[in-house]
N, C-alpha and C. Protein backbone atom coordinates (compact mmCIF):
# COMPACT_ATOMS: atom_id res chain seq x y z
N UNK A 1 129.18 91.09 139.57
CA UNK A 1 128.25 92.12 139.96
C UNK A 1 128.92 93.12 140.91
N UNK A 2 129.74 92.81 141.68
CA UNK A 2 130.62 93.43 142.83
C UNK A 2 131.25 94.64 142.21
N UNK A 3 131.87 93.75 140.72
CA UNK A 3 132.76 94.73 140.30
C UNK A 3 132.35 95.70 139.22
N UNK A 4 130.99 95.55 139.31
CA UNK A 4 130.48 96.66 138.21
C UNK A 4 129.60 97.60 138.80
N UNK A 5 129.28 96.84 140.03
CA UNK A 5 128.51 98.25 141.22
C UNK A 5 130.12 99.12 141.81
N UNK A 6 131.16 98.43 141.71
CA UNK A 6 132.11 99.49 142.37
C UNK A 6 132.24 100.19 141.53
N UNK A 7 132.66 99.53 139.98
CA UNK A 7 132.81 100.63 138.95
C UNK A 7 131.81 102.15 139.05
N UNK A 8 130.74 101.64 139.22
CA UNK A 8 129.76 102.97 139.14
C UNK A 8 129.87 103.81 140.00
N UNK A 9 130.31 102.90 141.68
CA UNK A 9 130.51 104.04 142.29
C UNK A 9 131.30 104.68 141.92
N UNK A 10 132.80 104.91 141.64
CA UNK A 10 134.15 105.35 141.40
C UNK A 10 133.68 106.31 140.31
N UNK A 11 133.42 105.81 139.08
CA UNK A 11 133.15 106.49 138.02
C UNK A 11 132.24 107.24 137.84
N UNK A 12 131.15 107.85 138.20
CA UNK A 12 130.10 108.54 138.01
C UNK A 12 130.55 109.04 137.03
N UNK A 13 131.03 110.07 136.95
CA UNK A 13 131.20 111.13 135.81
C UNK A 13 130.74 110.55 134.55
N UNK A 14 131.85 109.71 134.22
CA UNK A 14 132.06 108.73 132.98
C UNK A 14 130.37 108.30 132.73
N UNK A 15 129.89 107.30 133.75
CA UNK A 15 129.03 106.64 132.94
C UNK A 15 127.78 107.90 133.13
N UNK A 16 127.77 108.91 133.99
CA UNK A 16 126.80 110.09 133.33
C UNK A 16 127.13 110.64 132.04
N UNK A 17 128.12 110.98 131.58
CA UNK A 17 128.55 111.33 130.89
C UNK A 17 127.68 110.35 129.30
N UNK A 18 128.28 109.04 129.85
CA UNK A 18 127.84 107.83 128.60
C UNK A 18 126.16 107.98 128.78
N UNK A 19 125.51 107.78 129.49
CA UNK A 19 124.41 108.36 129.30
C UNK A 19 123.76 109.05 129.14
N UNK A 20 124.27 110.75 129.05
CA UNK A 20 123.77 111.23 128.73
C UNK A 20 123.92 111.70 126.93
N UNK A 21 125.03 110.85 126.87
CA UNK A 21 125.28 110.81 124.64
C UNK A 21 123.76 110.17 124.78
N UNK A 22 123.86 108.67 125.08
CA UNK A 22 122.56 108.04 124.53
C UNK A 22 121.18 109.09 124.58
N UNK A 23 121.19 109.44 125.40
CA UNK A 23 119.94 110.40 125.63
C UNK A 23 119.78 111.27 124.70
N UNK A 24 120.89 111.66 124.33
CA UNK A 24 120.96 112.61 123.20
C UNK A 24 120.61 112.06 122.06
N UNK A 25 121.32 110.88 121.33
CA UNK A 25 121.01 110.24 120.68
C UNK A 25 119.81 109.62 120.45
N UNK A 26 119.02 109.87 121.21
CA UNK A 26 117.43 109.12 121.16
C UNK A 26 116.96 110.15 120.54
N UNK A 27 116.85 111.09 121.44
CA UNK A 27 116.13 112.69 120.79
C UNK A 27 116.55 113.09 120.13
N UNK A 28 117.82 113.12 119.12
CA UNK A 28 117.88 113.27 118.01
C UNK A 28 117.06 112.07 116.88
N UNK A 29 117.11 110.84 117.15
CA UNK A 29 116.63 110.10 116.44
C UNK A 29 115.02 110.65 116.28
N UNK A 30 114.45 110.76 117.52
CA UNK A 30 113.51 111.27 117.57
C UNK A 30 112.73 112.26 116.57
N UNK A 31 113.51 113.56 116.94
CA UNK A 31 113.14 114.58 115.89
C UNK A 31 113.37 114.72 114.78
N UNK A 32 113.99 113.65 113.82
CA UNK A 32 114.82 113.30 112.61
C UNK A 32 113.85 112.24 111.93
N UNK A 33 112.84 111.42 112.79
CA UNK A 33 112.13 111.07 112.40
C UNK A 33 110.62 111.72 112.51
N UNK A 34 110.37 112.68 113.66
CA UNK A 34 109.05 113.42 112.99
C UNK A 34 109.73 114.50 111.96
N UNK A 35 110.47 115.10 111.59
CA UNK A 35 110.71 116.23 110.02
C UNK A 35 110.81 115.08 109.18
N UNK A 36 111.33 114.09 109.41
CA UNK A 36 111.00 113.58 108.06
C UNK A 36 109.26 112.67 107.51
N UNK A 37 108.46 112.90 108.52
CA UNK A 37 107.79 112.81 108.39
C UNK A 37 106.72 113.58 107.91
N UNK A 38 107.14 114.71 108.60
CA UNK A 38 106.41 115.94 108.46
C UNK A 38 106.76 116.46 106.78
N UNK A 39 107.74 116.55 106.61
CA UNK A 39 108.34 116.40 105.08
C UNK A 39 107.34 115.63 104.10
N UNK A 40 107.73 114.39 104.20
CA UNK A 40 106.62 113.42 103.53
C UNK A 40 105.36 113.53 103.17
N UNK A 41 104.72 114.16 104.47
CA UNK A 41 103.34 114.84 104.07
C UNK A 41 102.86 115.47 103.69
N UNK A 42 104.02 117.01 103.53
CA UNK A 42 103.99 118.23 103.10
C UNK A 42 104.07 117.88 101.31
N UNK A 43 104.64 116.41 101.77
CA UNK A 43 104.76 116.73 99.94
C UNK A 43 103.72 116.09 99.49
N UNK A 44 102.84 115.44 99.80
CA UNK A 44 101.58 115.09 98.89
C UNK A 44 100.04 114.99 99.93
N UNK A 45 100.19 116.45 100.09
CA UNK A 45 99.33 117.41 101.20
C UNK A 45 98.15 118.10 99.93
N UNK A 46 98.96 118.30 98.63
CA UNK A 46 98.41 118.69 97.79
C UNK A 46 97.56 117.73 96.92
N UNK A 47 97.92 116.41 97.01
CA UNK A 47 96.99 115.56 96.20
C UNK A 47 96.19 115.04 97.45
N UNK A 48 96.28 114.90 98.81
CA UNK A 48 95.18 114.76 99.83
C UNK A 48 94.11 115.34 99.51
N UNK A 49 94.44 116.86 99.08
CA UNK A 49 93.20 117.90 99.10
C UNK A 49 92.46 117.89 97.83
N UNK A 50 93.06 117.01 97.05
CA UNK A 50 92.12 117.04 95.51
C UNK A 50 90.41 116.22 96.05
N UNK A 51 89.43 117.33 95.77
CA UNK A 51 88.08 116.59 95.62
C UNK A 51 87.45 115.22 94.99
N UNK A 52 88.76 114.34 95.11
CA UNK A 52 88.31 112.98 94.09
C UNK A 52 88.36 112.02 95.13
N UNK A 53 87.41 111.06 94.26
CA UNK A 53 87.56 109.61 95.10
C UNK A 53 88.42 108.70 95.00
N UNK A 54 89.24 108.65 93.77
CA UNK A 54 90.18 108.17 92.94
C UNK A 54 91.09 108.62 92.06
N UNK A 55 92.24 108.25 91.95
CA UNK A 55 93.31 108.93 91.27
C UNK A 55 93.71 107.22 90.59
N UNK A 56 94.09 107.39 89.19
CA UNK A 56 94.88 106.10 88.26
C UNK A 56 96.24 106.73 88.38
N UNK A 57 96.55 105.67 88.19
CA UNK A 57 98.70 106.09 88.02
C UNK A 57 98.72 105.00 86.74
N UNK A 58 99.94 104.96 86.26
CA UNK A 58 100.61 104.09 85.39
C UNK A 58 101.14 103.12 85.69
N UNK A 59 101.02 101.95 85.54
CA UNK A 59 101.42 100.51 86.33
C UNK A 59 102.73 100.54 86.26
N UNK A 60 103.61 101.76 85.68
CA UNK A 60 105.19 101.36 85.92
C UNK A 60 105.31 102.42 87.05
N UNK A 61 104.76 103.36 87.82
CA UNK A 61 104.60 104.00 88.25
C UNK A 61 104.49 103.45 89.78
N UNK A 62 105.43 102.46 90.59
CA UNK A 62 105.53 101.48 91.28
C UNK A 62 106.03 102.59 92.81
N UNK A 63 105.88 102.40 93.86
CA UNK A 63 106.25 102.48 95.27
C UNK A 63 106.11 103.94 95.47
N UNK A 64 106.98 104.98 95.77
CA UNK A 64 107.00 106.23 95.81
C UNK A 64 107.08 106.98 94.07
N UNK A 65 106.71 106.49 93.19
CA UNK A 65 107.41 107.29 91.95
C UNK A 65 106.27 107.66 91.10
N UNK A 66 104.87 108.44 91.80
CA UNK A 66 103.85 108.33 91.03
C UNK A 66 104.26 109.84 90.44
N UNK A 67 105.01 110.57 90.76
CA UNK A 67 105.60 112.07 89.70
C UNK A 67 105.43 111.11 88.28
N UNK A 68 106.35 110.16 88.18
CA UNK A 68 107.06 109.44 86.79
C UNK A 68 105.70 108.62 85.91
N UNK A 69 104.42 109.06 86.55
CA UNK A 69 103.51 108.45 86.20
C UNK A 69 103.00 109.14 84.76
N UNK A 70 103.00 108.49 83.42
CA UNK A 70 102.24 109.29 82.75
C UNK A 70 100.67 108.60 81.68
N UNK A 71 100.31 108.61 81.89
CA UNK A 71 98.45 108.47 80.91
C UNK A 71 98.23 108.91 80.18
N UNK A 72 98.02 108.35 78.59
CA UNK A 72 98.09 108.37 77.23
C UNK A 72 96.20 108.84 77.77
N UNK A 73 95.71 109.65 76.90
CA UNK A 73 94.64 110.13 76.21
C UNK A 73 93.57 109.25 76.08
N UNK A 74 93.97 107.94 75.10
CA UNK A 74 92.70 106.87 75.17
C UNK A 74 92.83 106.32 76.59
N UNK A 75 94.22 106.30 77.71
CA UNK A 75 93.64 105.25 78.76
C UNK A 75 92.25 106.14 79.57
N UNK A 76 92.45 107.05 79.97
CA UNK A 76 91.33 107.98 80.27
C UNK A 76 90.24 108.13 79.88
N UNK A 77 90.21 107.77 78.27
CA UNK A 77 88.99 108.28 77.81
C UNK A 77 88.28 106.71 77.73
N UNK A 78 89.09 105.67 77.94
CA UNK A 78 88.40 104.36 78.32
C UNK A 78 88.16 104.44 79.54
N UNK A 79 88.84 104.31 80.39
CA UNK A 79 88.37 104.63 82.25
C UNK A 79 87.15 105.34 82.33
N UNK A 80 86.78 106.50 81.49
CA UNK A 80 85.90 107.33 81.62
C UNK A 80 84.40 106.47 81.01
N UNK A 81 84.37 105.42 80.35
CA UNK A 81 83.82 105.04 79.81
C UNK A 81 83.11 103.51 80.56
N UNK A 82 84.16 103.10 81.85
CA UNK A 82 83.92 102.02 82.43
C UNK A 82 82.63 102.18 83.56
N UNK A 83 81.89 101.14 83.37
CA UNK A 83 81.12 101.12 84.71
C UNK A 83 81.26 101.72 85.74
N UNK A 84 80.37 102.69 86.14
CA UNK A 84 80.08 102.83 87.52
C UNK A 84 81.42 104.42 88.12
N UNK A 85 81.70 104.69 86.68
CA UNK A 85 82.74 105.97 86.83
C UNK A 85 81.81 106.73 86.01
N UNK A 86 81.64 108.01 87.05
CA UNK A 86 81.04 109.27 86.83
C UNK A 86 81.26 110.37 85.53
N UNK A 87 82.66 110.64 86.41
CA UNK A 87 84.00 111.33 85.25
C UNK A 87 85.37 111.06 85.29
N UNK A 88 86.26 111.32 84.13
CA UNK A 88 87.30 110.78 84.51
C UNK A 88 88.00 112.00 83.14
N UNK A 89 89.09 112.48 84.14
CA UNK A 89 89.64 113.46 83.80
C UNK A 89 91.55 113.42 83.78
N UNK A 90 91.98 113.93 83.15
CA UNK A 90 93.32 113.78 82.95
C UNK A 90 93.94 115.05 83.97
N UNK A 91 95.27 115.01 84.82
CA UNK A 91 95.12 115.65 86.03
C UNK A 91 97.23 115.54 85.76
N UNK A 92 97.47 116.91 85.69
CA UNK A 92 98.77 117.20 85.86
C UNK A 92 99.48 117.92 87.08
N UNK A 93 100.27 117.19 87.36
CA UNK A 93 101.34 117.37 88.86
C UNK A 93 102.67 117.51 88.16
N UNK A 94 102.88 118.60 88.88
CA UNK A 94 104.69 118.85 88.72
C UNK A 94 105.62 119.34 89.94
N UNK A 95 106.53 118.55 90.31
CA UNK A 95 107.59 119.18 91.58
C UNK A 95 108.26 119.96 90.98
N UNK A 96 108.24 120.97 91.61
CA UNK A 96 109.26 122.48 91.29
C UNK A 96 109.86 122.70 92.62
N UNK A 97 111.35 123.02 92.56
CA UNK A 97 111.63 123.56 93.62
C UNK A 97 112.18 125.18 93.03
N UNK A 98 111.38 125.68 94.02
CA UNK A 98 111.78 127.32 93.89
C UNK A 98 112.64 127.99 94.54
N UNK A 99 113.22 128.80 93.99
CA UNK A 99 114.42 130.16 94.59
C UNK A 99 114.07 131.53 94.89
């Protein structure tokens, strides 16, 4: 303990120095995780705002990959047909990135 309170005295610079990377390093972590958050949301900000109570995907259509989702004609027009569903409508999404 002796010899790591002298260190600090002697050294200041250094271990300000080392602390202030980490510091940096936090707040970068920081703001790297709200844009990518903010990102995330921006991208399905647009199916938040759809007026439905429910959306179907395609059972291969697993974790983040509901773009890759696609619904044949009769599954819809059976869904539409099940208990206790109002309407049921076929609903196209496409990512474009523009220039």
């Amino acid at each position: 303990m002796f010899l790591a309170l002298r260190d600090l005295r002697f050294a200041r610079g250094r271990f300000a120095l080392m602390g202030a990377v980490v510091a940096l390093i936090a707040v970068l972590g920081v703001l790297l995780s709200g844009l990518a958050s903010g990102l995330a949301d921006a991208g399905i900000s647009g199916l938040r705002a759809l007026p439905v109570t429910h959306l179907a995907f395609d059972e291969k259509a697993t974790g983040e990959q509901f773009s890759r989702s696609t619904v044949e004609q009769e599954d819809w027009e059976a869904w539409s047909e099940a208990p206790g569903v109002k309407r049921a409508e076929p609903f196209g999404n496409a990512l474009v990135n523009a220039r």
